[in-house]
Protein backbone atom coordinates (compact mmCIF):
# COMPACT_ATOMS: atom_id res chain seq x y z
CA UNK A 1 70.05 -121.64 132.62
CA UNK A 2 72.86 -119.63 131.12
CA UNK A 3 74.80 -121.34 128.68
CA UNK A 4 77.41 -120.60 125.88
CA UNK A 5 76.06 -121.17 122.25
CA UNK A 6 77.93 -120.62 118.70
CA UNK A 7 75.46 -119.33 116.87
CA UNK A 8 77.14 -119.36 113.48
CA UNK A 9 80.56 -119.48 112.48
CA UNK A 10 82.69 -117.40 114.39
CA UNK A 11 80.14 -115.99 116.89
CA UNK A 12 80.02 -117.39 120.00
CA UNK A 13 77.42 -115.86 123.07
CA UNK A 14 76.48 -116.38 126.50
CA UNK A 15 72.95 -116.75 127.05
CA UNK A 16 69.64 -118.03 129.10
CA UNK A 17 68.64 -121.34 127.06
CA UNK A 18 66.21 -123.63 128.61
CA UNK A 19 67.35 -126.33 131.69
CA UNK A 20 67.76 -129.39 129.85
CA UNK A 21 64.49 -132.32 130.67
CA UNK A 22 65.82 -136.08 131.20
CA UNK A 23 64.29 -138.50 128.97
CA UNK A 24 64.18 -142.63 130.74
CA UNK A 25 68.08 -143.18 130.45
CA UNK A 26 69.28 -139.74 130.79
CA UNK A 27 71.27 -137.94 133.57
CA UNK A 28 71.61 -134.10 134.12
CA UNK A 29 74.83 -133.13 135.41
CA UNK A 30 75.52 -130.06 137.26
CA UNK A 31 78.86 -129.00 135.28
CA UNK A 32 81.83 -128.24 137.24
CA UNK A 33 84.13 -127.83 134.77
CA UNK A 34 84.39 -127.79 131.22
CA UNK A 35 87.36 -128.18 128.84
CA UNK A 36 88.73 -126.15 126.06
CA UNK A 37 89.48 -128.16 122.97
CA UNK A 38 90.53 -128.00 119.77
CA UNK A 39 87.45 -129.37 118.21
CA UNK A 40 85.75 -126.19 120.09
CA UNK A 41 87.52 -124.09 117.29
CA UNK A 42 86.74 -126.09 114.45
CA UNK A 43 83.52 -126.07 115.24
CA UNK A 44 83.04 -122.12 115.99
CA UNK A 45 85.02 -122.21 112.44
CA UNK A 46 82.30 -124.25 111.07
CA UNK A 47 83.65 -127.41 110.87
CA UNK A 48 83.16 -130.88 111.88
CA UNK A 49 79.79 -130.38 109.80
CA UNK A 50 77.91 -129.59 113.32
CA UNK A 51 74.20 -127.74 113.18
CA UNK A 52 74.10 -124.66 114.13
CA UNK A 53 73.52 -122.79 116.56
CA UNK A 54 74.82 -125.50 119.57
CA UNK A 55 76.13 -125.19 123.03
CA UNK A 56 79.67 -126.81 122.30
CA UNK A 57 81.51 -128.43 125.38
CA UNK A 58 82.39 -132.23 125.05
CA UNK A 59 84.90 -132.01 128.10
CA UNK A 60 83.20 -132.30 131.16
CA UNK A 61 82.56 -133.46 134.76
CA UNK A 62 79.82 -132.85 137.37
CA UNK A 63 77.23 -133.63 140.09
CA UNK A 64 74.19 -135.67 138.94
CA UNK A 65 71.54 -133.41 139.08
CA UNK A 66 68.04 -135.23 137.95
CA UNK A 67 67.86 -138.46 136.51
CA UNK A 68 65.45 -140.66 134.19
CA UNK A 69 62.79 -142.08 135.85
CA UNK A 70 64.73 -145.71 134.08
CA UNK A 71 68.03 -144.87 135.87
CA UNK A 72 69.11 -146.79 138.30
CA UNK A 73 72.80 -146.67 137.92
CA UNK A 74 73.58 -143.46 139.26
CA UNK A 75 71.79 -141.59 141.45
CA UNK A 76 71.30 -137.48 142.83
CA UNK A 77 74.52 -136.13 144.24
CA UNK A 78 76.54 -138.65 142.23
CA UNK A 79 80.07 -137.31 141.13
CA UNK A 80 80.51 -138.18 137.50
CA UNK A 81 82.50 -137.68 134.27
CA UNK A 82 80.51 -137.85 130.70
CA UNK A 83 81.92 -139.90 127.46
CA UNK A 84 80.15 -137.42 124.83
CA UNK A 85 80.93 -140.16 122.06
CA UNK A 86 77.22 -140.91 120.57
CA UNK A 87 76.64 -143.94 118.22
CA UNK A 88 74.29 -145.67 116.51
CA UNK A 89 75.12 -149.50 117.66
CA UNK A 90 73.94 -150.76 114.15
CA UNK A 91 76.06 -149.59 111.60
CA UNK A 92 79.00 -152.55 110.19
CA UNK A 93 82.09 -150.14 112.53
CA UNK A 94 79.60 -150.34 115.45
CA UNK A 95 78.60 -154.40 114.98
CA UNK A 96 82.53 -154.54 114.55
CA UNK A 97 83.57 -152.99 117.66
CA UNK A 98 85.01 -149.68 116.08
CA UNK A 99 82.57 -147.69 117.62
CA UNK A 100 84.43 -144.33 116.67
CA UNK A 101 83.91 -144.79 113.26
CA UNK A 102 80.24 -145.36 113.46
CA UNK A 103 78.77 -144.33 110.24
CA UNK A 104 76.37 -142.01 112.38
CA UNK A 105 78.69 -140.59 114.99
CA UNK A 106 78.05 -137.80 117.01
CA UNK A 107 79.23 -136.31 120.48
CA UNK A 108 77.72 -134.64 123.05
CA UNK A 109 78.88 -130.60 122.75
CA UNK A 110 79.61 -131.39 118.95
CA UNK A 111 76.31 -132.17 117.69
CA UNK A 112 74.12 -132.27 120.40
CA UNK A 113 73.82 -129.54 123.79
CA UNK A 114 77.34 -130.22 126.07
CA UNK A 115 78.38 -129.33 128.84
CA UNK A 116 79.64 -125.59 128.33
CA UNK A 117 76.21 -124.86 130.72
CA UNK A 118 75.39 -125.03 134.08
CA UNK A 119 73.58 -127.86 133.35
CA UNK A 120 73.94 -130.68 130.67
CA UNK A 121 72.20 -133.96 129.77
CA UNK A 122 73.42 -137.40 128.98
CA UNK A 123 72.86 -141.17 128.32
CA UNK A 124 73.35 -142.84 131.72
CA UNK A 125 75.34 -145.17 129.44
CA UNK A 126 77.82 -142.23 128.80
CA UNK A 127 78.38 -141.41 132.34
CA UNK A 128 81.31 -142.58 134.77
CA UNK A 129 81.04 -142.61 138.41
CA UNK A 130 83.90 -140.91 140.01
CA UNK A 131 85.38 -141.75 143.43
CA UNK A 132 84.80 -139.59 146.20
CA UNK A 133 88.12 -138.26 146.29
CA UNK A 134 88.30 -136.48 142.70
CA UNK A 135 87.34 -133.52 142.45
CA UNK A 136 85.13 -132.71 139.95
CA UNK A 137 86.55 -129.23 138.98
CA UNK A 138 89.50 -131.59 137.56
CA UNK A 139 87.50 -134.37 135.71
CA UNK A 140 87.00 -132.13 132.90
CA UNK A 141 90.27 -133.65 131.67
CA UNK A 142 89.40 -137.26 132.00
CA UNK A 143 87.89 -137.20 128.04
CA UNK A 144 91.07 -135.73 126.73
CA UNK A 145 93.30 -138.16 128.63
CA UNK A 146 90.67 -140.80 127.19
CA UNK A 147 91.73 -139.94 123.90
CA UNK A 148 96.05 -139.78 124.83
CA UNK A 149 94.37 -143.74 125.79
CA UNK A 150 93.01 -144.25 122.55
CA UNK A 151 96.18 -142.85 120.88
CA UNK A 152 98.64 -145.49 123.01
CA UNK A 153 96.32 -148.46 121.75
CA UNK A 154 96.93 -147.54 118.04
CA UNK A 155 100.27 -147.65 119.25
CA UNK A 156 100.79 -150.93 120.72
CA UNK A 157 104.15 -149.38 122.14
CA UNK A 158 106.45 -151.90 122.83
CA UNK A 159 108.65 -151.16 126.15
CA UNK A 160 112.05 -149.37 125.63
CA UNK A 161 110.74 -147.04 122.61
CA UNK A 162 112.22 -143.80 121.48
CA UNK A 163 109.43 -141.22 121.34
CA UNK A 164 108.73 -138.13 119.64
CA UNK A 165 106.41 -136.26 120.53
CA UNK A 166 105.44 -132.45 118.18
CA UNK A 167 103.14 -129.97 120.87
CA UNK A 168 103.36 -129.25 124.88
CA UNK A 169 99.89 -128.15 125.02
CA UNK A 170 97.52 -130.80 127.16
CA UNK A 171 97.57 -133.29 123.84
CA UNK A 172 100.99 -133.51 123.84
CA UNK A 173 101.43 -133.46 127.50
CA UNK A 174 99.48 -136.59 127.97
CA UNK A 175 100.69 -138.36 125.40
CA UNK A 176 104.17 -137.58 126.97
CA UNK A 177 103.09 -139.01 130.60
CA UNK A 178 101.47 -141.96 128.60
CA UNK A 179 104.76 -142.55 126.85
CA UNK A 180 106.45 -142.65 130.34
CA UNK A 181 103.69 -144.61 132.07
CA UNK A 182 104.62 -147.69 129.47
CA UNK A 183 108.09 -147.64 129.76
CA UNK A 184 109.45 -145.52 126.88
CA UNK A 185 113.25 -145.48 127.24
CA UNK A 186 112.95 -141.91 125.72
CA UNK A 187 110.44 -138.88 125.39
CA UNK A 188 111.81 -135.98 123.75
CA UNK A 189 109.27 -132.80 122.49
CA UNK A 190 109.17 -130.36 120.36
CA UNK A 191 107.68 -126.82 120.51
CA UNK A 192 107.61 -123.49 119.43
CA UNK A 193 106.63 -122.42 122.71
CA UNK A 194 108.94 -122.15 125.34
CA UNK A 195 106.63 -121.80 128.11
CA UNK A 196 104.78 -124.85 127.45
CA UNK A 197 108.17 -126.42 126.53
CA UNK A 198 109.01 -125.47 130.13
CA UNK A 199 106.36 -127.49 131.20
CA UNK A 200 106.96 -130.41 129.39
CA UNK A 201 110.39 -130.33 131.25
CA UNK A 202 108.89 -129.97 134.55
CA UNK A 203 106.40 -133.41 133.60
CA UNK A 204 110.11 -135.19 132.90
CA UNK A 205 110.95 -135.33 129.43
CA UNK A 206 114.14 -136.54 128.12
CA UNK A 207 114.71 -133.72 125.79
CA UNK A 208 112.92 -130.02 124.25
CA UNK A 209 113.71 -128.17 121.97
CA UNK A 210 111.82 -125.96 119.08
CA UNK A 211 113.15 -128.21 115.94
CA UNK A 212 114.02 -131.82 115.92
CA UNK A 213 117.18 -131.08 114.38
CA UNK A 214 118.70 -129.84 117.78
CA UNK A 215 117.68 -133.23 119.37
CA UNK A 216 120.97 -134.69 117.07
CA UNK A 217 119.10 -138.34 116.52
CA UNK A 218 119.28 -138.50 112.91
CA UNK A 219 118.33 -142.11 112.58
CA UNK A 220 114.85 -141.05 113.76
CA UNK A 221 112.91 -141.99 116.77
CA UNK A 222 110.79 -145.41 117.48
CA UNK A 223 107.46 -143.51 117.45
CA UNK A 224 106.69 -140.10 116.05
CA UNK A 225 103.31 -138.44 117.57
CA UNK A 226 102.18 -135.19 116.39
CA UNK A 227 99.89 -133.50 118.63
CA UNK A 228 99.63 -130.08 116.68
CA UNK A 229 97.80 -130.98 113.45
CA UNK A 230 99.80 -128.28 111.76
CA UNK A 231 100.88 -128.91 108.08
CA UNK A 232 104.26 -127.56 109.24
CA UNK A 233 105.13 -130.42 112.28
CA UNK A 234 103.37 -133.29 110.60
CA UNK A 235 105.44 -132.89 107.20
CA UNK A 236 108.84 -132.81 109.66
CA UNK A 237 107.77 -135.72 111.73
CA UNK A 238 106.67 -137.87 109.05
CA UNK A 239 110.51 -137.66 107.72
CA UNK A 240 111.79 -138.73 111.15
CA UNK A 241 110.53 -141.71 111.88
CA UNK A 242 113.13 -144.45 112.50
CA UNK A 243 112.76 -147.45 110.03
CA UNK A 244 110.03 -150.33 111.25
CA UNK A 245 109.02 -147.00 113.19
CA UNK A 246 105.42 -145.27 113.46
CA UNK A 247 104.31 -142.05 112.56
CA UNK A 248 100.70 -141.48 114.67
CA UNK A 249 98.25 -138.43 113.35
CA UNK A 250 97.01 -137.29 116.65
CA UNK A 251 96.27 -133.82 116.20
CA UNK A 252 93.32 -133.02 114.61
CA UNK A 253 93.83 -130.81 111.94
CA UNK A 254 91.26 -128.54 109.43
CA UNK A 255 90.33 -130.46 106.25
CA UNK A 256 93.06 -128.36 104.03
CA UNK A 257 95.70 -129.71 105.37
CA UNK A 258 98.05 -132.11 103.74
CA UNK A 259 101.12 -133.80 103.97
CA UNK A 260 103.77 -135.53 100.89
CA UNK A 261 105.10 -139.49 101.51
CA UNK A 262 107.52 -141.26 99.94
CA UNK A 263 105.97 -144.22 98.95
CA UNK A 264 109.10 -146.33 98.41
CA UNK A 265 110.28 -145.37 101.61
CA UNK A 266 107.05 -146.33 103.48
CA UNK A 267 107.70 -149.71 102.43
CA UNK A 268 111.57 -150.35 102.47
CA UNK A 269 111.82 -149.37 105.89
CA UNK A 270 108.13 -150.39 107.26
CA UNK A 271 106.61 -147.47 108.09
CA UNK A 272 104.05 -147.25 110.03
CA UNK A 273 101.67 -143.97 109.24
CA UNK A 274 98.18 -144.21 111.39
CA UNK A 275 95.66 -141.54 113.21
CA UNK A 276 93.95 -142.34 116.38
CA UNK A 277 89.94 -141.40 116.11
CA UNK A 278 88.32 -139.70 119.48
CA UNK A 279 87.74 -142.32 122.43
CA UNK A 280 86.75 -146.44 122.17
CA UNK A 281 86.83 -148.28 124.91
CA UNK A 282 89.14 -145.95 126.61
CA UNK A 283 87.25 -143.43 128.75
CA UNK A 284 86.83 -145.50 131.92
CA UNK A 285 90.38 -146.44 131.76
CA UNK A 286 91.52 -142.92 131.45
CA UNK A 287 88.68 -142.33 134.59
CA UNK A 288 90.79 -144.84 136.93
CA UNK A 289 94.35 -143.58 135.63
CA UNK A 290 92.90 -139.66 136.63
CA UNK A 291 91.49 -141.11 139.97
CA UNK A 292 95.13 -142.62 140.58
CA UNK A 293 96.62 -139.62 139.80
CA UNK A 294 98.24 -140.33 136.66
CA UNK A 295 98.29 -136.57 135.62
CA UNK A 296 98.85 -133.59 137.73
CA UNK A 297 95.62 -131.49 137.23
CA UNK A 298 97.75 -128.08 138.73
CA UNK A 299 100.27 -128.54 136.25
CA UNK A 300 97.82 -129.45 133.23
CA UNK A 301 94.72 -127.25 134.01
CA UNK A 302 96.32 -123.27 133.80
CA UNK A 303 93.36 -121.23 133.53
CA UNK A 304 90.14 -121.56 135.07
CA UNK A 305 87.62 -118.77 133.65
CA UNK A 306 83.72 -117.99 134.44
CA UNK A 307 81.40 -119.03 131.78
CA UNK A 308 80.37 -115.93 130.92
CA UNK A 309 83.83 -115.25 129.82
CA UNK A 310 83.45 -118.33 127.29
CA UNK A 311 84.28 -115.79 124.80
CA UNK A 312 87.23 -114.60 125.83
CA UNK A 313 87.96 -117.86 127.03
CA UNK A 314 88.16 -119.07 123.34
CA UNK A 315 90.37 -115.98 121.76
CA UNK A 316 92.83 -117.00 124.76
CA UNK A 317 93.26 -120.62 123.79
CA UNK A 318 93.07 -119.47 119.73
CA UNK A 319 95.63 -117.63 120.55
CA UNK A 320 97.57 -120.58 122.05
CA UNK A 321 98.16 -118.48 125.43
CA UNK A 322 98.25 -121.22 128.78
CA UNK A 323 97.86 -124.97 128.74
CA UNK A 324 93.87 -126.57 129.55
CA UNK A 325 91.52 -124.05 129.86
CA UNK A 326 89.00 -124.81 132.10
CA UNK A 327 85.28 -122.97 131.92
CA UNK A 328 84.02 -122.94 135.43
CA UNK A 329 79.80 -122.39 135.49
């Protein structure tokens, strides 16, 4: 099958690798669609610590192809969506129900094959049947909206917050129809990028702009999200965060980047400062809010490109051109 493989850091290819073999309590999926991500460049940077070479691709959504002779929960034909979230179910985090920090974590497309193939194979565990009427050329963004999830349970928003929100690209974006979705009384967002500002105004935010200074709310906003991991918007939204507010690391950024607190003012005014890890307990949720149409995959998904233009696919979202990229096999 062809597939796309980073073979070191910074080369990425297209190539024949061989179809991927279920073991008992594995599923192949025929991928319809595959996500861009920002972990995608990290990795092809040489981050995240992966193995090289892999076939990256943690995003994706398909038609069950073969299954495990053990597999009963799915079956041939099946529409699904893949969790690529791998753990080890013995370490203390796992025992404890924090998954996502399991001290042997791995994912699906990060350290092991994903789904940037025409074919990819999974736990049964890690698959989600879809309804019938999703289409699976969409459900590639069901794992990043399982991650906005994620963010919103750090959160524990109450109702009538003022939000902040630093990035328009998909992160952003969902966080901003999560913010809606549980009753913000404001969503405001900041970009320097006025066509994906554009969009953000077309989902229904309150305000956009390119600083936070033209917003004029200099007592700070209820909950600060950065969805850029840039040095740049993290330092700025840290220093806007309303006292008893939050300040939520949702971005991921590379492992040289830092950021300066003031500790006194941390705690006299009860600041909150927290990240949100990947996905727990969150992907089937975010599978029912897709299937209700929660987001609008025409206004999220901009570009839909032929794997073997996985290459070109990446230097387009590097170069922060469109919104979710979507690799189509």
């Amino acid at each position: 099958m062809k597939a796309a493989v980073i073979e070191a850091p910074g080369k990425v290819t297209v190539t024949t690798v061989p179809d991927p073999t279920p073991g008992p309590r594995d599923v192949v999926v025929e991928v319809a669609s595959c996500g861009l991500c920002g972990t995608d460049l990290h990795i092809l940077e040489g981050e995240f610590a992966p193995t090289l070479p892999i076939v990256p691709g943690h995003e994706f959504a398909g038609t069950v192809a073969a299954v495990g002779k053990d597999v009963t929960e799915v079956a041939v034909g099946d529409k699904v969506a893949v969790d690529p979230s791998l753990y080890c179910h013995e370490c203390r985090f796992c025992r404890e129900g924090r998954a996502n920090m399991c001290e042997r974590w791995a994912a699906i497309g990060v350290s092991v094959a994903g789904g940037a193939a025409e074919f990819a194979v999974a736990p049964v565990a890690n698959c989600v049947k879809l309804p019938d009427h999703v289409d699976v050329a969409d459900a590639a963004l069901i794992e990043p909206l399982s991650c906005a999830v994620r963010g919103y349970d750090i959160l524990s928003a109450r109702m009538a917050s003022r939000v902040l929100i630093y990035g328009s690209g998909t992160m952003g974006l969902m966080m901003l129809e999560l913010a809606k979705l549980t009753g913000a009384a404001s969503v405001d967002v900041v970009d320097l990028n006025p066509d994906r500002l554009a969009t953000a105004r077309t989902l229904g935010c309150s305000n956009a702009a390119a600083g936070a200074d033209e917003l004029g709310r200099p007592q700070g906003w209820d909950i600060v999200i950065d969805a850029t991991g840039n040095a740049a918007a993290i330092q700025d939204g840290i220093n806007r965060v309303a006292k008893a507010g939050t300040f939520l690391q949702f971005g991921v950024s590379d492992y040289a980047t830092t950021a300066t607190i003031e500790p006194y003012k941390i705690y006299n005014q009860e600041i909150t400062i927290t990240g949100s890890m990947a996905v727990l307990h969150s992907y089937e949720r975010a599978a029912d809010l897709f299937a209700n149409g929660v987001i609008d995959p025409a206004v999220f998904i901009s570009d839909r490109v032929p794997l073997a233009e996985y290459p070109a696919a990446i230097d387009q979202f590097k170069a922060g051109k469109g919104r979710k990229i979507v690799v189509v096999p």
